[in-house]
C-alpha atoms as a PDB file:
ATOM      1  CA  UNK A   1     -14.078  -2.792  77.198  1.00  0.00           C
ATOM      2  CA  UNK A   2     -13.810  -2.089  80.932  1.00  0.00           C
ATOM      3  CA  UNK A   3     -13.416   2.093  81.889  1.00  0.00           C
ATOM      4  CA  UNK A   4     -11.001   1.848  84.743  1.00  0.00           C
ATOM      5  CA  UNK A   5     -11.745   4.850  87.838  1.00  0.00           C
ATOM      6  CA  UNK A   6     -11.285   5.652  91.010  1.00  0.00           C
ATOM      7  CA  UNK A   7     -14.455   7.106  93.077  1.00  0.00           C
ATOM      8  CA  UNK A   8     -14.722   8.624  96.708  1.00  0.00           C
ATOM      9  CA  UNK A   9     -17.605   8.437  98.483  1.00  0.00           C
ATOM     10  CA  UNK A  10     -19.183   9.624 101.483  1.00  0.00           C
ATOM     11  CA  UNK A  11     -21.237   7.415 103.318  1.00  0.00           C
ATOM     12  CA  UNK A  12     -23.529   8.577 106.489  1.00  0.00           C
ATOM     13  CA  UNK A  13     -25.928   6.401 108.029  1.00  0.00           C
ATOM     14  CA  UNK A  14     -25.749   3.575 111.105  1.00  0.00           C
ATOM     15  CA  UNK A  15     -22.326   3.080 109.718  1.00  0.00           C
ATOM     16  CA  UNK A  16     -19.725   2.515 113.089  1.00  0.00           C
ATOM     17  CA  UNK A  17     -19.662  -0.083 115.321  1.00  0.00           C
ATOM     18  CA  UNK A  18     -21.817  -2.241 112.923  1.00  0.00           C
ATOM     19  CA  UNK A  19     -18.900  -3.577 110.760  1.00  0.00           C
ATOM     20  CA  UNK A  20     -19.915  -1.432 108.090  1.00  0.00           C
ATOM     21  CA  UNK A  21     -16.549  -1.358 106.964  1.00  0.00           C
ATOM     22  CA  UNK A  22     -15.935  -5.057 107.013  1.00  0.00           C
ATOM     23  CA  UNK A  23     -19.115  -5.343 105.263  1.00  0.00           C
ATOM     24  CA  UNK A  24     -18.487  -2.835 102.294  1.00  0.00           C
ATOM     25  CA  UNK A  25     -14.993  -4.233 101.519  1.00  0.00           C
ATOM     26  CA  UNK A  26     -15.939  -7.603 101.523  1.00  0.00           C
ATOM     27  CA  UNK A  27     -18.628  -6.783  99.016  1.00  0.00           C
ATOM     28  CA  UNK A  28     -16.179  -4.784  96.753  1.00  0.00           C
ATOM     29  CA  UNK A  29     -14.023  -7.733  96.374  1.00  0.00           C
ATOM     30  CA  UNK A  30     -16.999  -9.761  95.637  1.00  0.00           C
ATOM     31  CA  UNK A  31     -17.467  -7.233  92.978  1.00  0.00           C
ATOM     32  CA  UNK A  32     -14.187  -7.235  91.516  1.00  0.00           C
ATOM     33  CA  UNK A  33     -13.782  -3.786  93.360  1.00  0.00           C
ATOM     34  CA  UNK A  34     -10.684  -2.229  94.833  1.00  0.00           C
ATOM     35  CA  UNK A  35     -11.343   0.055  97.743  1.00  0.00           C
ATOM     36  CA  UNK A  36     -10.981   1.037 101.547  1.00  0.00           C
ATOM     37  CA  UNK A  37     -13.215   2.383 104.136  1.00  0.00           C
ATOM     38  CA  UNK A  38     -12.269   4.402 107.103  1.00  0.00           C
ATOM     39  CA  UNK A  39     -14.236   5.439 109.977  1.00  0.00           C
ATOM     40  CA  UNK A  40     -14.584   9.653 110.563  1.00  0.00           C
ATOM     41  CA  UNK A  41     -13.278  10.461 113.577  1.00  0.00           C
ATOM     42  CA  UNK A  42     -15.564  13.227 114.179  1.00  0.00           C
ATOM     43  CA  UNK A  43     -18.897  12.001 113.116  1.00  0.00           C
ATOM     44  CA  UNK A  44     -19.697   8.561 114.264  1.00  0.00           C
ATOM     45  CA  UNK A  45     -22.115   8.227 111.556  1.00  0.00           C
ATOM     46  CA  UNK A  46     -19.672   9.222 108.772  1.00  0.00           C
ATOM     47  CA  UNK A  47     -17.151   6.689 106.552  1.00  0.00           C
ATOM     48  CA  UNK A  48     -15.184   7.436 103.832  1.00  0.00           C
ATOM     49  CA  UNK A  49     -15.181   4.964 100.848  1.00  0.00           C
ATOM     50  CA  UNK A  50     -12.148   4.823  98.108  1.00  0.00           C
ATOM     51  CA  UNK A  51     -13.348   2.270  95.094  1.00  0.00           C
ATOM     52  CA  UNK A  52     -10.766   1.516  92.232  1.00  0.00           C
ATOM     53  CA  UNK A  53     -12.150  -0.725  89.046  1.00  0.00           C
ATOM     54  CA  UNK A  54     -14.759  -0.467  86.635  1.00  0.00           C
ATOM     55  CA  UNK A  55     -16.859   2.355  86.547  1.00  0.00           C
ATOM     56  CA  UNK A  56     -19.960   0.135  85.664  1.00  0.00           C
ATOM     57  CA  UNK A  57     -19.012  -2.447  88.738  1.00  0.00           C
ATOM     58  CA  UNK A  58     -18.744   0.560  91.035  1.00  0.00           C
ATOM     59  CA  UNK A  59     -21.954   2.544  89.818  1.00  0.00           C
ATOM     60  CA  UNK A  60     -23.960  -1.394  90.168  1.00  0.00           C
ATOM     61  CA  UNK A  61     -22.093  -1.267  93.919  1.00  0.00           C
ATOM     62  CA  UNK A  62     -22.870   1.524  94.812  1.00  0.00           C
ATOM     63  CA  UNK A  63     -26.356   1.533  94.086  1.00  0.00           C
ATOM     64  CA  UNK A  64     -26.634  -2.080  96.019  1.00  0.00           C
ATOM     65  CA  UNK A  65     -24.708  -0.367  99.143  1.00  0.00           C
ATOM     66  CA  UNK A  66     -27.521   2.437  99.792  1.00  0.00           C
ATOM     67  CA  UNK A  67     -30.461   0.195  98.599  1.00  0.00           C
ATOM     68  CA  UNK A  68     -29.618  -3.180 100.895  1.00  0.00           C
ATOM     69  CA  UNK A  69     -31.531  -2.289 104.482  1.00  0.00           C
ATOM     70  CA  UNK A  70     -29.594  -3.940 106.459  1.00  0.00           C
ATOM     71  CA  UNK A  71     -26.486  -4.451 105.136  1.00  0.00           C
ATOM     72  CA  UNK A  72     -25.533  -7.001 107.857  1.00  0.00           C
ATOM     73  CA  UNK A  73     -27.256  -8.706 110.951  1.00  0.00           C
ATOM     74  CA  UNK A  74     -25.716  -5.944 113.021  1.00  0.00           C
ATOM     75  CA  UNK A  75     -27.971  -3.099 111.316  1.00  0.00           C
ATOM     76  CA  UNK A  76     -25.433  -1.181 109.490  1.00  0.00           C
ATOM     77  CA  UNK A  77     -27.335   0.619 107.059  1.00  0.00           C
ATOM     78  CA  UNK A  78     -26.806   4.161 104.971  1.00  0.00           C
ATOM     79  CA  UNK A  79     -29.100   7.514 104.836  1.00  0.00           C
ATOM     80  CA  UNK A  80     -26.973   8.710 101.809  1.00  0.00           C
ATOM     81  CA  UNK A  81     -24.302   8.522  99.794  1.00  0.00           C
ATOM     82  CA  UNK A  82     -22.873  10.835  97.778  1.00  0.00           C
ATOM     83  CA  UNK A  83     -18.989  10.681  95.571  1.00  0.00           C
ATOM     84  CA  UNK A  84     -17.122  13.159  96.438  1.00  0.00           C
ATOM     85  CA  UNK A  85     -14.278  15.263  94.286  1.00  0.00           C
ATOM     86  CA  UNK A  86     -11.459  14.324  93.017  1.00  0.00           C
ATOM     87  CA  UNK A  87      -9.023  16.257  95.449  1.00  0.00           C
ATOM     88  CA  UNK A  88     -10.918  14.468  98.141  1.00  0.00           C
ATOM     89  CA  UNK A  89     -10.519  11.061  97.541  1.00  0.00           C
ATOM     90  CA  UNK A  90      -8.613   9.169 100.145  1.00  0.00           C
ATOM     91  CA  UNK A  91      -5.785   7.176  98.547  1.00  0.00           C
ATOM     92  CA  UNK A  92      -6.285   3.358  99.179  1.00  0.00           C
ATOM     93  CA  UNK A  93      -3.415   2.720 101.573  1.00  0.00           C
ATOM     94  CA  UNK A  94      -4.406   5.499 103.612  1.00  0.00           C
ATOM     95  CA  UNK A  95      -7.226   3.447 104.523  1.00  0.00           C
ATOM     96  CA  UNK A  96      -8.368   1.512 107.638  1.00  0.00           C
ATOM     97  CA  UNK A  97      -9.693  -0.983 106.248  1.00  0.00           C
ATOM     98  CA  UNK A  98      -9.113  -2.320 102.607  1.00  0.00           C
ATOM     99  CA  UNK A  99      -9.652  -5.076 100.072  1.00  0.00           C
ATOM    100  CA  UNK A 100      -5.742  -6.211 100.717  1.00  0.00           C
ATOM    101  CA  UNK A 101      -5.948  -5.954 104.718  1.00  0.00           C
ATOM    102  CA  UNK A 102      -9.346  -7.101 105.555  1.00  0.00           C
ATOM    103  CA  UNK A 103      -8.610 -10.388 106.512  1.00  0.00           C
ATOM    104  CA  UNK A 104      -5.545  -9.058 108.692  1.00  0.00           C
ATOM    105  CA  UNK A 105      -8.052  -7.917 111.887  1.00  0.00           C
ATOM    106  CA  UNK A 106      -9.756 -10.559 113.980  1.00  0.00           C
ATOM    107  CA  UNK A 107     -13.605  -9.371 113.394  1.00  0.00           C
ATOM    108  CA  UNK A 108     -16.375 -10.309 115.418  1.00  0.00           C
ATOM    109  CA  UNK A 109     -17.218 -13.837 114.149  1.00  0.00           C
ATOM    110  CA  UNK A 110     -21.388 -13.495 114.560  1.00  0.00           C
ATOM    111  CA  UNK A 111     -22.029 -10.914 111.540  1.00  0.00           C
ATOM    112  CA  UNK A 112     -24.058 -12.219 108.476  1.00  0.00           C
ATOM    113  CA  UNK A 113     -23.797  -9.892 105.075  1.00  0.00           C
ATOM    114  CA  UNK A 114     -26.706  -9.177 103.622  1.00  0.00           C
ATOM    115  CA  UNK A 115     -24.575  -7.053 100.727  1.00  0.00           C
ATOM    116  CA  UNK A 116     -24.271  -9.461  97.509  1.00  0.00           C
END
């Protein structure tokens, strides 16, 4: 029996302009993971994660995403990361990147994901 949740995390690290984001949804959906990342506008070493499935399949993710150094051939990699309440999850369309869009933006083609 699968325990369905939704989980917000913050995520700070070498995390923007290292296709962190195209990195971490691509591994969600590889998980069976919903989610989105967006980028903080303020903090260029700040993303916010939404994740939306199994709480077992997240926890396992999650645990992969601040263990892999890299995550990709670019160097994204995270310090921390840490769920955040409830009332601050960002909903999954208000996303900038997601498991439904990701293949909508023309990426840089020379990134290799080390995330499995």
């Amino acid at each position: 029996m699968t325990n369905f949740v939704c989980k917000g995390f913050r995520a700070v690290g070498k995390c923007q302009g290292v296709m962190f984001r195209q990195t971490v949804v691509r591994g969600m959906s590889n998980h069976g993971i919903k989610g989105g990342a967006s980028n903080d506008k303020n903090n260029e070493n700040l993303v916010w994660i939404t994740m939306e499935g199994d709480e077992d399949k997240i926890n396992e993710f999650a645990k992969k995403l601040i263990n892999t150094k890299p995550l990709n051939s670019w160097g994204a990699q995270l310090e921390s990361l840490s769920e955040v309440p409830k009332n601050e999850i960002i909903a999954l369309e208000k996303h900038q990147v997601t498991t439904n869009n990701v293949d909508t933006f023309k990426w840089k083609k020379n990134v290799e994901f080390y995330l499995k």
